[in-house]
Protein backbone atom coordinates (compact mmCIF):
# COMPACT_ATOMS: atom_id res chain seq x y z
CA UNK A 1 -4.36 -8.06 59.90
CA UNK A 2 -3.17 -11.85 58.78
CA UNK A 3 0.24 -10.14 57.95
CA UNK A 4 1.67 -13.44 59.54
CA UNK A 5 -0.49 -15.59 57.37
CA UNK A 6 0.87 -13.84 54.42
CA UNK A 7 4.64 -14.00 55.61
CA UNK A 8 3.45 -18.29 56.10
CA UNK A 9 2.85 -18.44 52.88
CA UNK A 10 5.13 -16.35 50.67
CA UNK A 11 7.66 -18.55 52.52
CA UNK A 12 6.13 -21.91 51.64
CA UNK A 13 5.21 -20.67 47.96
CA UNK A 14 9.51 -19.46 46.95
CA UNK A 15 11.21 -21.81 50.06
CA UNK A 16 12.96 -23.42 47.03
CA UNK A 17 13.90 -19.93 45.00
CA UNK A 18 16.48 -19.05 47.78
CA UNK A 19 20.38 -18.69 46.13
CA UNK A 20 21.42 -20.55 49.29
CA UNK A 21 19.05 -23.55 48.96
CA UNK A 22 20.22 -26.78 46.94
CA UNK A 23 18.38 -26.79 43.56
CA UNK A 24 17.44 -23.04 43.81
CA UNK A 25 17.58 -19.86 41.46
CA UNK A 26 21.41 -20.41 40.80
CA UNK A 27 20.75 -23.73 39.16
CA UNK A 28 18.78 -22.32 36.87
CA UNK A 29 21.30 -19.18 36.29
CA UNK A 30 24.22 -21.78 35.70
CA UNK A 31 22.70 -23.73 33.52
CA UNK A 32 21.52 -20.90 31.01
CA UNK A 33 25.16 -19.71 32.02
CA UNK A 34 26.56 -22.86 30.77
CA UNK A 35 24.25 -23.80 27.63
CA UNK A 36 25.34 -19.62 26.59
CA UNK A 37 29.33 -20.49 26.63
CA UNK A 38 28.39 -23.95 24.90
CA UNK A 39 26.17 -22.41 21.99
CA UNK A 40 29.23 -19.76 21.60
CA UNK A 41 31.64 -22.65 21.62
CA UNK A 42 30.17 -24.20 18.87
CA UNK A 43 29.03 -21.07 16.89
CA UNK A 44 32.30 -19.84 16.98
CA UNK A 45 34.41 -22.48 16.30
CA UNK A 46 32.44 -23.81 13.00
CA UNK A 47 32.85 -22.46 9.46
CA UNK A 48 30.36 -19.91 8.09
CA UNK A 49 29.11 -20.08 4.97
CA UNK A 50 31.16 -18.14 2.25
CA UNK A 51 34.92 -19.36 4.53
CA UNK A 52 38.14 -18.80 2.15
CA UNK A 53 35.52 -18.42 -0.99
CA UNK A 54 37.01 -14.72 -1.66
CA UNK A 55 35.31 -12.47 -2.84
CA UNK A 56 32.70 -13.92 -1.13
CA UNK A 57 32.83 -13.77 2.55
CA UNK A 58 29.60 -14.77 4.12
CA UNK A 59 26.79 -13.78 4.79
CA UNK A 60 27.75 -10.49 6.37
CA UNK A 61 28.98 -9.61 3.21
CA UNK A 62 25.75 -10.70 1.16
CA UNK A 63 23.78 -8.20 3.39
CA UNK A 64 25.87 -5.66 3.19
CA UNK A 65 25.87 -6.07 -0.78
CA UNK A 66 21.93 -6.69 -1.27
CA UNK A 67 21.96 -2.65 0.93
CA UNK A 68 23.82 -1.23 -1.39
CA UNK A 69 22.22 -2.92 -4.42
CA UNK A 70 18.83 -1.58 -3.08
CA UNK A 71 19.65 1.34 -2.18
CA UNK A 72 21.79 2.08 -5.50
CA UNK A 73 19.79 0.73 -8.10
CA UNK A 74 16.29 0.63 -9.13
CA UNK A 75 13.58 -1.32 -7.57
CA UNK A 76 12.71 -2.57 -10.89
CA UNK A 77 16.64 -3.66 -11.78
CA UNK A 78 16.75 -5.64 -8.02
CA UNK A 79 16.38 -9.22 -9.52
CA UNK A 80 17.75 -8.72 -13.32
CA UNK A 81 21.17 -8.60 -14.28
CA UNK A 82 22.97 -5.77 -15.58
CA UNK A 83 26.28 -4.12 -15.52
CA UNK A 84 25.14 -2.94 -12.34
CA UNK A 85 23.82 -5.85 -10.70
CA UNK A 86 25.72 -8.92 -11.17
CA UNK A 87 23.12 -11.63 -10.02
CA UNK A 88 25.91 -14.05 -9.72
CA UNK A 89 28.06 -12.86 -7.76
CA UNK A 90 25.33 -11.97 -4.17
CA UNK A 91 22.40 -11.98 -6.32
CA UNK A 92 19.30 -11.15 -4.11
CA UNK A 93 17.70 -14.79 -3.30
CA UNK A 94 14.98 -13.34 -1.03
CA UNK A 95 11.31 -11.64 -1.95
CA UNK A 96 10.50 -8.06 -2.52
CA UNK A 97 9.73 -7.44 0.91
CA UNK A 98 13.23 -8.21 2.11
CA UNK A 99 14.77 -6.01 -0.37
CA UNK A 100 12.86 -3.08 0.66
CA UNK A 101 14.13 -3.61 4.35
CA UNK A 102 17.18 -3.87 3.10
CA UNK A 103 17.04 -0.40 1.09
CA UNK A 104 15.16 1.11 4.34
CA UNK A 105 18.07 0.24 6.71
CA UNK A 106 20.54 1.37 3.98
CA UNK A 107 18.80 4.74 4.02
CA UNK A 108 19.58 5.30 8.03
């Protein structure tokens, strides 16, 4: 049957992939455990871009603006300025293309 072959060598090929053994599987799950609460750390800590610049809160608020500007006001008015769209204040700064996803996830 060489069942006993096959038990030989599964144990040989993950010997080191046991939770109990030094080195194993829960090295790796620490460390991306670890470099997870580090990269939130420093995410969260830092200043985003648009910080006590009122109205202007970040980018959160630039998508949320460019989804109502495309889904509000004609394709063809997206990058002009009007009374309606006020390129200074969150002007779209990205092609066509992104302005269309934005007006498709404004529809849902």
């Amino acid at each position: 049957c060489g069942c006993g072959l096959m038990k030989q060598s599964f144990d040989i090929a993950f010997r080191g992939l046991s939770p109990w053994s030094r080195g194993g599987w829960w090295s790796a799950v620490w460390l991306c455990v670890l470099l997870s609460v580090l990269f939130r750390v420093c995410v969260g800590t830092l200043p985003y871009s648009g910080f006590s610049q009122p109205p202007r809160y970040g980018d959160y608020e630039a998508q949320r603006h460019w989804m109502e500007l495309a889904v509000n006001v004609p394709a063809a008015d997206w990058y002009r300025n009007s009374t309606h769209n006020d390129l200074e204040y969150w002007g779209p700064d990205y092609p066509p293309l992104t302005m269309m996803h934005s007006w498709a996830i404004g529809k849902v």
